[in-house]
C-alpha atoms as a PDB file:
ATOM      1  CA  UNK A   1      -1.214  62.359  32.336  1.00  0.00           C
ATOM      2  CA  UNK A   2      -3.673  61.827  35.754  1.00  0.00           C
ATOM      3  CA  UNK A   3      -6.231  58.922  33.806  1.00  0.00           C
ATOM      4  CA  UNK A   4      -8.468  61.366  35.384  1.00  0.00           C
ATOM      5  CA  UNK A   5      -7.562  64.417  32.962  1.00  0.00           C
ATOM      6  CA  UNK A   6      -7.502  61.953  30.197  1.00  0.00           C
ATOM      7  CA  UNK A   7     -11.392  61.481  30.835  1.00  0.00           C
ATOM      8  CA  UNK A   8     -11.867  65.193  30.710  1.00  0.00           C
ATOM      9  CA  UNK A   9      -9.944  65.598  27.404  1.00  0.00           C
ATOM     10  CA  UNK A  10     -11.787  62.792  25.624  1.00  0.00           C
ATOM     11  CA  UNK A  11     -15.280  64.451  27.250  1.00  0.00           C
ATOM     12  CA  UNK A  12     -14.168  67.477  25.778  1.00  0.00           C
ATOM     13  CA  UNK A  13     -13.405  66.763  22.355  1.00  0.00           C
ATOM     14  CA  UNK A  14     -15.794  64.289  21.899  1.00  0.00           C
ATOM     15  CA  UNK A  15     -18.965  66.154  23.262  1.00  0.00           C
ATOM     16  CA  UNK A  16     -21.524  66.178  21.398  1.00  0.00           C
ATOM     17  CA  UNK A  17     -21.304  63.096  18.996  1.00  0.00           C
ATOM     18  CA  UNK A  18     -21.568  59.596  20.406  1.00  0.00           C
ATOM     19  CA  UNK A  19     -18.418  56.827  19.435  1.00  0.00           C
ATOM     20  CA  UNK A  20     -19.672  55.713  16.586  1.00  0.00           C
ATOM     21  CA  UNK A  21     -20.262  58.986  15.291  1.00  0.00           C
ATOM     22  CA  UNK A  22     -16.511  60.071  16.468  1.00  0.00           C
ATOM     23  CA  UNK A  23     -15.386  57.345  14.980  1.00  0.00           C
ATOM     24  CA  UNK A  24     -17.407  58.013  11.365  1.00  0.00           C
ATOM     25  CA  UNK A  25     -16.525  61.370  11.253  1.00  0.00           C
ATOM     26  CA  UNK A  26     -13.401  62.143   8.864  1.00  0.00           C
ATOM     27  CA  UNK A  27     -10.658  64.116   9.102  1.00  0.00           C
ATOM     28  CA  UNK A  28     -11.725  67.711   7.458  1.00  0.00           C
ATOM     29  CA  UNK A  29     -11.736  71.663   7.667  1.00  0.00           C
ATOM     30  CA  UNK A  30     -15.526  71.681   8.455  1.00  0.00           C
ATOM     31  CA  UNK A  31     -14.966  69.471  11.484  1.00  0.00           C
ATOM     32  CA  UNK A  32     -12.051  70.888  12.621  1.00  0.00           C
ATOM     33  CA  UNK A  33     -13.747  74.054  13.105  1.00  0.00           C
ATOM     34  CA  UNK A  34     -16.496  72.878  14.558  1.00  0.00           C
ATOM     35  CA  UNK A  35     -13.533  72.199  17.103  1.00  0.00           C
ATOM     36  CA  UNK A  36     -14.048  68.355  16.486  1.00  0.00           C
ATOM     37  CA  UNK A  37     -10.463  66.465  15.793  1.00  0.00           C
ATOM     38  CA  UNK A  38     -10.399  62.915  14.357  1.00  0.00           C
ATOM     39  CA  UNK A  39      -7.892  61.220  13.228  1.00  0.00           C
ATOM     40  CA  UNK A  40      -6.908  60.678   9.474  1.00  0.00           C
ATOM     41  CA  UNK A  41      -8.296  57.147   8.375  1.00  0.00           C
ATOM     42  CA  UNK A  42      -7.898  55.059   5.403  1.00  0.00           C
ATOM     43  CA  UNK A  43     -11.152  56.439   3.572  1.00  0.00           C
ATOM     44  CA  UNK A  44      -9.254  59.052   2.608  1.00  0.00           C
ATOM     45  CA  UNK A  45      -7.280  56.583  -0.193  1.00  0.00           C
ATOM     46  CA  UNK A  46     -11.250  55.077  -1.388  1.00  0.00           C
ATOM     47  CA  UNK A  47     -12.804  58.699  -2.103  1.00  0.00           C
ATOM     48  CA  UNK A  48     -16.139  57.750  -3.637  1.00  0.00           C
ATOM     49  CA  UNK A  49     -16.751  57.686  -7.340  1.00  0.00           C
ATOM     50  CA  UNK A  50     -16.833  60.523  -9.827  1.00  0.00           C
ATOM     51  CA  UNK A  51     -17.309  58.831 -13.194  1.00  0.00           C
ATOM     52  CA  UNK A  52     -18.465  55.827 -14.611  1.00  0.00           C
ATOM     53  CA  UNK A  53     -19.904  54.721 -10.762  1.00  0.00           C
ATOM     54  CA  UNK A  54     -20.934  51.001 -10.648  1.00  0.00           C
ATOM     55  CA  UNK A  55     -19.242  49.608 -13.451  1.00  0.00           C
ATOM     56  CA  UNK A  56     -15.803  48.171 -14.407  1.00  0.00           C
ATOM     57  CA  UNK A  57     -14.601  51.532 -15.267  1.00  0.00           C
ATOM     58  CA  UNK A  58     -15.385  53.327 -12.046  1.00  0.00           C
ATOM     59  CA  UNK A  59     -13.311  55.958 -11.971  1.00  0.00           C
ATOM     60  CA  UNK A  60     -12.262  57.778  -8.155  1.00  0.00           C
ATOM     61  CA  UNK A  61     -10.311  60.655  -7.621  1.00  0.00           C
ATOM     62  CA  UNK A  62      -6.897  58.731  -7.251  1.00  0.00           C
ATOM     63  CA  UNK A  63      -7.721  57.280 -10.281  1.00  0.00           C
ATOM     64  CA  UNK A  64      -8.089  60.293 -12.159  1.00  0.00           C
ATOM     65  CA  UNK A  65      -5.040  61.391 -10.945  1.00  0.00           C
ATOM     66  CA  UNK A  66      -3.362  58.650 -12.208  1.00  0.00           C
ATOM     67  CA  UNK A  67      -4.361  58.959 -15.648  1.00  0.00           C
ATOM     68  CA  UNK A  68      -4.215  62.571 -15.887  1.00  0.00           C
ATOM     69  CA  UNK A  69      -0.206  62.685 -14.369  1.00  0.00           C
ATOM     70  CA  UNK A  70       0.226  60.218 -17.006  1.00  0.00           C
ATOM     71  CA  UNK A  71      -0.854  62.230 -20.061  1.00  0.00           C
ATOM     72  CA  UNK A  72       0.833  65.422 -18.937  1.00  0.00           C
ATOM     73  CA  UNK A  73       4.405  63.680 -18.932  1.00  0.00           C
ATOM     74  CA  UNK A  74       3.138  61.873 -22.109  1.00  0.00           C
ATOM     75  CA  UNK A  75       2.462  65.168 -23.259  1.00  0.00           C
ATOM     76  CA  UNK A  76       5.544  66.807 -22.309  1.00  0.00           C
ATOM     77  CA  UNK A  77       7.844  64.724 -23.018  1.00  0.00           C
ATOM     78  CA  UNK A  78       6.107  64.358 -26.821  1.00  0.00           C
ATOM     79  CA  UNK A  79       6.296  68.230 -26.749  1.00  0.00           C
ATOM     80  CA  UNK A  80       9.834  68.292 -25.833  1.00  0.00           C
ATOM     81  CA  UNK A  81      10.951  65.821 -28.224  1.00  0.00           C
ATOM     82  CA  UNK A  82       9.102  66.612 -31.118  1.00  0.00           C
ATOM     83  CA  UNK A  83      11.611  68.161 -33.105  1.00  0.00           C
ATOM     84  CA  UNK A  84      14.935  67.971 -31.160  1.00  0.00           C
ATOM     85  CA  UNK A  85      17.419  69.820 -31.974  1.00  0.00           C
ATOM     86  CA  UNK A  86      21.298  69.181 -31.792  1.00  0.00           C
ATOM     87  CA  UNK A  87      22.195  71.917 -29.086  1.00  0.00           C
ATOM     88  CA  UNK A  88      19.115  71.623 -27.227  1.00  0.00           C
ATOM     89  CA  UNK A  89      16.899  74.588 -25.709  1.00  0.00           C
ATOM     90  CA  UNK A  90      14.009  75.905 -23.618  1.00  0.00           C
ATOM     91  CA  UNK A  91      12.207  72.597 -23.026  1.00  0.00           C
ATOM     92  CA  UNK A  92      13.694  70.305 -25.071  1.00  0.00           C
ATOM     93  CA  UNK A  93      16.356  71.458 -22.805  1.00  0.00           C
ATOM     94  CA  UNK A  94      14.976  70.359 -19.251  1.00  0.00           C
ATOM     95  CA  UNK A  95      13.193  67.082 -20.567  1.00  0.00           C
ATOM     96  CA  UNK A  96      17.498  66.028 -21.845  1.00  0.00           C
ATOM     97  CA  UNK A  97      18.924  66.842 -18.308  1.00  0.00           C
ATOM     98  CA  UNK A  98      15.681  64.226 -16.307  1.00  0.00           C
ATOM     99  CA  UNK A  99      16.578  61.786 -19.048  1.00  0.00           C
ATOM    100  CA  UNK A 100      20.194  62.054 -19.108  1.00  0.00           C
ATOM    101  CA  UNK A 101      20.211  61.839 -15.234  1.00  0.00           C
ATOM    102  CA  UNK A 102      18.031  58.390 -15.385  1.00  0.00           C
ATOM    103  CA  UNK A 103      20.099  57.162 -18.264  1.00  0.00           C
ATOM    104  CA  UNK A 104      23.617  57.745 -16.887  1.00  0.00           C
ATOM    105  CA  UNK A 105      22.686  57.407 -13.504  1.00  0.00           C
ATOM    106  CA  UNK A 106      20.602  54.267 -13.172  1.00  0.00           C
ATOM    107  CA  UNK A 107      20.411  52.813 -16.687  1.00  0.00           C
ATOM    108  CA  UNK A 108      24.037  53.195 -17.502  1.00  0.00           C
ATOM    109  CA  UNK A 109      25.602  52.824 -14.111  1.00  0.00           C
ATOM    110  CA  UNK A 110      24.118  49.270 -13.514  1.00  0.00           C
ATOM    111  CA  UNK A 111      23.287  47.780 -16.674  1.00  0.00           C
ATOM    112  CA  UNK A 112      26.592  49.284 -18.743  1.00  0.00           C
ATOM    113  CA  UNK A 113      26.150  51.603 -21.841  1.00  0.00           C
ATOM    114  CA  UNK A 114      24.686  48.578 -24.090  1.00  0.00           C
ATOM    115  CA  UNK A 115      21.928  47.265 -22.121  1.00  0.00           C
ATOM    116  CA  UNK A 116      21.387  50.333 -19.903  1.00  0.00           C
ATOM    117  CA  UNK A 117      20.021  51.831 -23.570  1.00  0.00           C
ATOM    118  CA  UNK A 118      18.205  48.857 -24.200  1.00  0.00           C
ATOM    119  CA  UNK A 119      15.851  49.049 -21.247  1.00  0.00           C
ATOM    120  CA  UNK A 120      16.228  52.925 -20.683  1.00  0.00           C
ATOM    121  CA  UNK A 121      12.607  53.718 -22.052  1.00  0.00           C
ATOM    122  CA  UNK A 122      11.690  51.049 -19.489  1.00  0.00           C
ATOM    123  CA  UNK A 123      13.229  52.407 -16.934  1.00  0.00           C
ATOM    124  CA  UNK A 124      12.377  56.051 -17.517  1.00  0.00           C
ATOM    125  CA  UNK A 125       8.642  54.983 -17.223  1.00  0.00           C
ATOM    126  CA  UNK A 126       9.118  54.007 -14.192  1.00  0.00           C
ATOM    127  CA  UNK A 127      11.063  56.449 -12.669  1.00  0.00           C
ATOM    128  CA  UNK A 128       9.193  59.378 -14.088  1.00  0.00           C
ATOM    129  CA  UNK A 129       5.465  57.861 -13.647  1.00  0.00           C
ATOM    130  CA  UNK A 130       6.500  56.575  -9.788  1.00  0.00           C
ATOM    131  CA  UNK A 131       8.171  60.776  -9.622  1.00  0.00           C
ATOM    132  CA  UNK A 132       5.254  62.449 -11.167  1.00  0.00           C
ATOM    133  CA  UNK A 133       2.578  60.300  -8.909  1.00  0.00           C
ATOM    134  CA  UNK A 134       4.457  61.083  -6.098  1.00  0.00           C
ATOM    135  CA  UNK A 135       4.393  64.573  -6.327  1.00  0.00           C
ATOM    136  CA  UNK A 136       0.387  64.525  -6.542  1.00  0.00           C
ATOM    137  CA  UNK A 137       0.873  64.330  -2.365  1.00  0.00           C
ATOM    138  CA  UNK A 138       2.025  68.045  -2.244  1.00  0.00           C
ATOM    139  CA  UNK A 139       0.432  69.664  -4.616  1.00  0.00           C
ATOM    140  CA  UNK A 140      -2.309  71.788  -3.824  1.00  0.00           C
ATOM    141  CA  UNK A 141      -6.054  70.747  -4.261  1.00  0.00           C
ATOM    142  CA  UNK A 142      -4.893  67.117  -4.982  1.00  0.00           C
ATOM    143  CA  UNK A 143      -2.821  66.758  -2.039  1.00  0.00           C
ATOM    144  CA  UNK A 144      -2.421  62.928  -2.123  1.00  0.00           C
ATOM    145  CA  UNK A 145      -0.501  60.593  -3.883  1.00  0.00           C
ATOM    146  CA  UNK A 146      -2.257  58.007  -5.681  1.00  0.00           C
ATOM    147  CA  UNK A 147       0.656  55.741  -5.142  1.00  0.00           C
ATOM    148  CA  UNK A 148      -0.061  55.052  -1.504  1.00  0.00           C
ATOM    149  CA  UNK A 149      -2.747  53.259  -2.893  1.00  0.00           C
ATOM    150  CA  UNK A 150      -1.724  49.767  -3.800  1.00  0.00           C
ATOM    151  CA  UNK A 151      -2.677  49.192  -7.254  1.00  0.00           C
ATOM    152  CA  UNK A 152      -0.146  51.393  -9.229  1.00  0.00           C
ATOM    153  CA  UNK A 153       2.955  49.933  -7.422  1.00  0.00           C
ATOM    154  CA  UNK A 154       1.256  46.915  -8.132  1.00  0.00           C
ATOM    155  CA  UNK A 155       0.954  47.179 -11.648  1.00  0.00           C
ATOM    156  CA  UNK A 156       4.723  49.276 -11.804  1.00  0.00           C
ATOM    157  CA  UNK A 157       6.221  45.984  -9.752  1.00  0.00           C
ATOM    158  CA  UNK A 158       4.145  43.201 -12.084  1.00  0.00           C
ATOM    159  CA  UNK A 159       5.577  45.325 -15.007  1.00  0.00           C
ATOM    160  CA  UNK A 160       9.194  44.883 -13.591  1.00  0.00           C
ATOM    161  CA  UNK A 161       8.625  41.227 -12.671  1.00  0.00           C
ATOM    162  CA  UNK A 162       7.389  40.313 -15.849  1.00  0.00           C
ATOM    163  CA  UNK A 163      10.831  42.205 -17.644  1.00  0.00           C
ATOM    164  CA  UNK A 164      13.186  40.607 -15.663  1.00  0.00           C
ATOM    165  CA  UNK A 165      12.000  37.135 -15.197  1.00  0.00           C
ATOM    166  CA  UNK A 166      11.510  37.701 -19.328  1.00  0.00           C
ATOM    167  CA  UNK A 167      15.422  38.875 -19.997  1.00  0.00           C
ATOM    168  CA  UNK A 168      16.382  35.336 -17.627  1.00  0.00           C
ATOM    169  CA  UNK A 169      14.071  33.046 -19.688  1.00  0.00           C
ATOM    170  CA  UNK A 170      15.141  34.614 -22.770  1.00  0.00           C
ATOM    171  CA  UNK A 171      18.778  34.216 -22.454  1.00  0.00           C
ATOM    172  CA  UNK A 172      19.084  30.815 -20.508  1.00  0.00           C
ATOM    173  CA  UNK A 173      16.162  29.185 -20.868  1.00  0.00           C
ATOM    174  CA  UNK A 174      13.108  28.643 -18.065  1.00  0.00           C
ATOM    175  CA  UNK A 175      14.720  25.608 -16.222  1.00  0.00           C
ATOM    176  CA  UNK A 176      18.443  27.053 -16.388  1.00  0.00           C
ATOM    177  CA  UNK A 177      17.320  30.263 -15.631  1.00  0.00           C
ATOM    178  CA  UNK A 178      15.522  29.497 -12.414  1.00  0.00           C
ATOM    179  CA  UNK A 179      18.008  27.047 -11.341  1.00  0.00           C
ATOM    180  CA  UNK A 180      20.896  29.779 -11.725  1.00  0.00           C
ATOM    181  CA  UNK A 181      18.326  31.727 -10.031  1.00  0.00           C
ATOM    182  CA  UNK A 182      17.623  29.644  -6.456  1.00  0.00           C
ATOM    183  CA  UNK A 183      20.664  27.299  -6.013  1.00  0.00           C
ATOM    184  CA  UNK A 184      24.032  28.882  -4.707  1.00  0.00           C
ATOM    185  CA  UNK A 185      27.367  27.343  -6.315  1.00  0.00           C
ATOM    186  CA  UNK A 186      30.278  25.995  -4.070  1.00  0.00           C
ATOM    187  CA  UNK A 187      28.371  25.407  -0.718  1.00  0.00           C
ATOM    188  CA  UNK A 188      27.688  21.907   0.773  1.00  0.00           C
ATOM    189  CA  UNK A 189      24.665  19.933  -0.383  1.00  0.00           C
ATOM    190  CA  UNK A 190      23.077  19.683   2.325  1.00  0.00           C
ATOM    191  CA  UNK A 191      22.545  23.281   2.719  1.00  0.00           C
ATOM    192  CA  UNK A 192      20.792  23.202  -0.304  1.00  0.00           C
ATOM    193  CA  UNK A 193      17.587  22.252   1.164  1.00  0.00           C
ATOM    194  CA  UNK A 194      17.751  25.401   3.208  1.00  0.00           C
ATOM    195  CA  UNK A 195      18.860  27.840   0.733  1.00  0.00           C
ATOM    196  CA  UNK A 196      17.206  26.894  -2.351  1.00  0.00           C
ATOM    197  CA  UNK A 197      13.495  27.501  -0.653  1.00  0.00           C
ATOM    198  CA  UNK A 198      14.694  31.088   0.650  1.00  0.00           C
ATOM    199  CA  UNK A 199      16.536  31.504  -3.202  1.00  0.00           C
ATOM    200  CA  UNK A 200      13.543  31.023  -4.484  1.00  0.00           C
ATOM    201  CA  UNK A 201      10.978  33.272  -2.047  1.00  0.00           C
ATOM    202  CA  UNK A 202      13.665  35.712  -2.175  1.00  0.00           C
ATOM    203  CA  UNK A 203      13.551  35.996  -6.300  1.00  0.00           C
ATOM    204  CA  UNK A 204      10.292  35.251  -7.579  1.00  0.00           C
ATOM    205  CA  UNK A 205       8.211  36.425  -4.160  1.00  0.00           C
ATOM    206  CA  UNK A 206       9.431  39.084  -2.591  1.00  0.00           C
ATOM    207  CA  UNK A 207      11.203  41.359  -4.892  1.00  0.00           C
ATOM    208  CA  UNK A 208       7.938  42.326  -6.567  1.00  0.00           C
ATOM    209  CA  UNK A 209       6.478  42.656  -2.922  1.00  0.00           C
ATOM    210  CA  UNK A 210       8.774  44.697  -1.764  1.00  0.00           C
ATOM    211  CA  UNK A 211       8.925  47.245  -4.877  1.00  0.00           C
ATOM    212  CA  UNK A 212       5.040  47.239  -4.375  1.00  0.00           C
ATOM    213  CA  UNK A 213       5.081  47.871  -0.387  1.00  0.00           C
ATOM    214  CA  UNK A 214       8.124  49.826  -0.191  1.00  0.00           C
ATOM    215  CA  UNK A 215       6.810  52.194  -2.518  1.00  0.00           C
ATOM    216  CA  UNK A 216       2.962  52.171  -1.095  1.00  0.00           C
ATOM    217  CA  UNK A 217       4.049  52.386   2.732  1.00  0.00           C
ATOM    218  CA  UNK A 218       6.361  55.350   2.106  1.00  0.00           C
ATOM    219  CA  UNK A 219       3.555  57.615   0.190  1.00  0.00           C
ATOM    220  CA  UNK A 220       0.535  56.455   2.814  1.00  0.00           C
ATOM    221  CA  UNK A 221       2.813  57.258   5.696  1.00  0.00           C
ATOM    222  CA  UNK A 222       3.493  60.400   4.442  1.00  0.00           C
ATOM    223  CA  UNK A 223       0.334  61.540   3.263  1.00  0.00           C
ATOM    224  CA  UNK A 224      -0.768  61.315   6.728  1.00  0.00           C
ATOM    225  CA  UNK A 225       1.690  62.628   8.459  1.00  0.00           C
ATOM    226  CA  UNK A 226       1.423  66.032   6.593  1.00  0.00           C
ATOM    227  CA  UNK A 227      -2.374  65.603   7.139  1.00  0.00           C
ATOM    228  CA  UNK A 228      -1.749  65.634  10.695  1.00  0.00           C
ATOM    229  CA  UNK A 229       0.236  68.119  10.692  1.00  0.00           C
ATOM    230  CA  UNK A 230      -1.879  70.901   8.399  1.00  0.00           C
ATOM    231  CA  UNK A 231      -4.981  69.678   9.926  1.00  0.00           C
ATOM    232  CA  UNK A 232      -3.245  69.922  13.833  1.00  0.00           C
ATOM    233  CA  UNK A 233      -2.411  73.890  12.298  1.00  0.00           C
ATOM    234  CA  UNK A 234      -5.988  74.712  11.380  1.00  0.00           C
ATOM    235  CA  UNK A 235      -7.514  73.069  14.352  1.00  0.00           C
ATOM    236  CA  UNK A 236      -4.987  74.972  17.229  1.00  0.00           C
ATOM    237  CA  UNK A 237      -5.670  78.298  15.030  1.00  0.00           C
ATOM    238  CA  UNK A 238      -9.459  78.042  14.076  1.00  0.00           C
ATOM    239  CA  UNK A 239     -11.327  75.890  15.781  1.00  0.00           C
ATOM    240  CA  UNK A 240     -14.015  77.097  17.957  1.00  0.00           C
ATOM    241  CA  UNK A 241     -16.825  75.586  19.986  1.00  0.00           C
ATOM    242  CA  UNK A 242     -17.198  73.098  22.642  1.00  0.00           C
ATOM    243  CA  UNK A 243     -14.277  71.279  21.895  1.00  0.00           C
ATOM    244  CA  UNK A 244     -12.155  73.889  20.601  1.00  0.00           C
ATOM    245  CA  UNK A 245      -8.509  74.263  22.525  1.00  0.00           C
ATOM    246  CA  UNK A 246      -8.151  76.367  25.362  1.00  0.00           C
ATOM    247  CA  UNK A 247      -6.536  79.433  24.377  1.00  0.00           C
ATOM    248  CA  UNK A 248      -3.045  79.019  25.819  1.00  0.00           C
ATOM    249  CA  UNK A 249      -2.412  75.916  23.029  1.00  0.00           C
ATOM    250  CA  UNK A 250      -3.289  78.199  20.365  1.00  0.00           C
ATOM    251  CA  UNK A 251       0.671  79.045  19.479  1.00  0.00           C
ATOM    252  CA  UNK A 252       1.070  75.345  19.088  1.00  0.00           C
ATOM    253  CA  UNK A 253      -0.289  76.268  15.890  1.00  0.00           C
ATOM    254  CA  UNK A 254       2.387  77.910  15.198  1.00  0.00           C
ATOM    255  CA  UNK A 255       4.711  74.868  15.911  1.00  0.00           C
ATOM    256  CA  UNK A 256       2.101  72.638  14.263  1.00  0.00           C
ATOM    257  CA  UNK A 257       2.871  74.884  10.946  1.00  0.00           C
ATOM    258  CA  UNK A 258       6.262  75.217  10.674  1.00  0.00           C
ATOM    259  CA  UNK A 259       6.724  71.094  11.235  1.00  0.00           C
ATOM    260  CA  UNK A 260       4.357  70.824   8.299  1.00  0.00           C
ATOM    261  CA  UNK A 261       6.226  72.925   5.991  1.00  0.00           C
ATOM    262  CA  UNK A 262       9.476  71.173   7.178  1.00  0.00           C
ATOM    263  CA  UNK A 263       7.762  67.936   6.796  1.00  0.00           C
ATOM    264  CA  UNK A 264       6.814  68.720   3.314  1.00  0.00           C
ATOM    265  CA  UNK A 265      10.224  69.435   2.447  1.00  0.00           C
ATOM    266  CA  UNK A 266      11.459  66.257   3.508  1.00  0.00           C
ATOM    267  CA  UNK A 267       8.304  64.155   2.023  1.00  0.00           C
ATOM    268  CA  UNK A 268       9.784  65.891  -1.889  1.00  0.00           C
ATOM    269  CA  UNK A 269      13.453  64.024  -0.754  1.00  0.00           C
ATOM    270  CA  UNK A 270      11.618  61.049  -0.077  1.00  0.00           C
ATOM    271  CA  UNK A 271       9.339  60.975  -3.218  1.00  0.00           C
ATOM    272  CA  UNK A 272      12.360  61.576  -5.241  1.00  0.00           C
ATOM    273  CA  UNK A 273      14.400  58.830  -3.141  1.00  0.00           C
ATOM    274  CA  UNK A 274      11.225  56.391  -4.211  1.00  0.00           C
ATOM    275  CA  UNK A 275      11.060  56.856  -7.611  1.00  0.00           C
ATOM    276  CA  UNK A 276      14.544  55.952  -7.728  1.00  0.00           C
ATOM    277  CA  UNK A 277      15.167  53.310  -6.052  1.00  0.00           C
ATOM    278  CA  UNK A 278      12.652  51.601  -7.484  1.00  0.00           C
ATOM    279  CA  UNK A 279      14.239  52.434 -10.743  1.00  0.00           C
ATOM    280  CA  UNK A 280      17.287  51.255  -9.528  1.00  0.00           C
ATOM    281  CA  UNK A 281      15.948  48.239  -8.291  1.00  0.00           C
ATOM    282  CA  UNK A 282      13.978  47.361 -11.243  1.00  0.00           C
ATOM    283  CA  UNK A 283      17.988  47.822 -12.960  1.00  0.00           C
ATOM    284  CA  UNK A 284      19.439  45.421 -10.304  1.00  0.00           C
ATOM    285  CA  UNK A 285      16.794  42.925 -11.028  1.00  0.00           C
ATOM    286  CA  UNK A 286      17.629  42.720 -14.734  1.00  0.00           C
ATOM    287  CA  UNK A 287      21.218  42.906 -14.371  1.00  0.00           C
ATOM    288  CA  UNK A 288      20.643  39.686 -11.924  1.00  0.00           C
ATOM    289  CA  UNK A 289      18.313  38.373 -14.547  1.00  0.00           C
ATOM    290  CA  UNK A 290      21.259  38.753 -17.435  1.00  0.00           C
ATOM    291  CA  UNK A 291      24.026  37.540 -15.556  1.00  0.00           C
ATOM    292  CA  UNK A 292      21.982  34.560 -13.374  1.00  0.00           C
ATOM    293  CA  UNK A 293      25.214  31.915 -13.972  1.00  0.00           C
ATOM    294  CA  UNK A 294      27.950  34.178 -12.911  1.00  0.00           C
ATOM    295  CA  UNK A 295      26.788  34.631  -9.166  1.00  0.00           C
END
């Protein structure tokens, strides 16, 4: 585009509000139709307090989210359970096909029968917390998923850390265990000195960084990419005043609308793909952990 059109675009949908103020303004419906467009911004993961509001239990709206996803599959999975029966129905019913699939599919399929039963209750935290936080981001009215905010894949990747690192210590002890972890049998000596610093970075640094990032990244990225979208749909087919857009871009909308929805559909792949893989990972890690002297 001519730099001078660009001038008259930014003139246009900035008139009326000096930089700072464009830049203060966030993303919303009331500004969009007020035909003023501004970018999604990180604010939208730090909503202000609800509860408890200058103390240690400060509670936001991604926080309440978090412990509110977390009681209702406490709850339903209690419900299911509480008096199985041996041909299973109803709801007892669905809650045996999600646990059979991370059982047999993860637990199982890494770990073996033996330990994959051992840590399945671990595992089927994770997978169903990560899967139920996840889904926050397309449900209606919450429409965000607490997740791309870093402390739960924090505290889900400490919590796998602190298993696996436990299951090597356990079984070989802290100094065999960490030397079975960082030094690689049958290569020269002398490449120890470069391999056991990147063994050991590799381990013990960044598996729990990359549970916690991969997992953050993945729901932040989406979150705003369906918030461009939507908002990009109400803006093209709402908007009106001063910097409204000319009436020939109005069937964008349109386009705007039907990306959304097909973005949404792919964002539910991707929270599923999330949850497990870090289930699986959090598998691979302990499998590592339990078999540290035999690779």
């Amino acid at each position: 585009m001519h730099p001078g059109a660009c001038e008259i675009v930014r003139a246009r949908s900035c008139r009326g509000f000096s930089a700072a103020e464009q830049r203060k303004r966030p993303l919303s419906v009331m500004n969009l139709a007020a035909g003023t467009f501004s970018p999604p911004s990180l604010k939208d993961f730090f909503p202000p307090a609800l509860l408890f509001e200058g103390t240690p239990f400060e509670l936001d709206r991604l926080m309440l989210i978090r412990i509110v996803v977390a009681t209702l599959l406490a709850l339903f999975f209690a419900m299911a359970l509480r008096n199985p029966q041996v041909v299973p129905r109803g709801v007892q019913n669905v809650a045996e096909v999600f646990l059979d699939f991370v059982r047999i599919h993860i637990a199982e399929e890494i770990l073996g029968k033996t330990q994959g039963r051992r840590f399945f209750p671990l595992i089927a935290t994770i997978f169903f917390l990560v899967l139920g936080l996840n889904l926050t981001g397309v449900i209606p009215f919450l429409n965000i998923s607490s997740n791309a905010r870093i402390g739960m894949p924090i505290v889900l990747a400490a919590l796998a850390y602190i298993v696996f690192n436990y299951v090597g210590i356990s079984k070989y002890g802290f100094f065999r265990y960490v030397k079975a972890s960082i030094v690689v049998p049958g290569v020269p000596k002398a490449l120890h000195i470069l391999l056991i610093p990147i063994e050991f970075v590799s381990t013990f640094v960044l598996r729990p960084f990359t549970l916690t990032v991969r997992l953050m990244v993945a729901m932040l990225a989406g979150h705003i990419m369906l918030v461009l979208f939507f908002s990009a749909t109400w803006w093209f087919f709402t908007a009106t005043g001063p910097g409204a857009p000319e009436l020939w871009l109005r069937p964008f909308g349109l386009a705007s609308l039907i990306g959304g929805v097909a973005f949404t559909f792919f964002e539910l792949l991707v929270m599923f793909l999330q949850a497990y893989i870090f289930a699986m990972l959090t598998c691979v890690y302990i499998d590592l952990a339990l078999h540290a002297e035999e690779h």
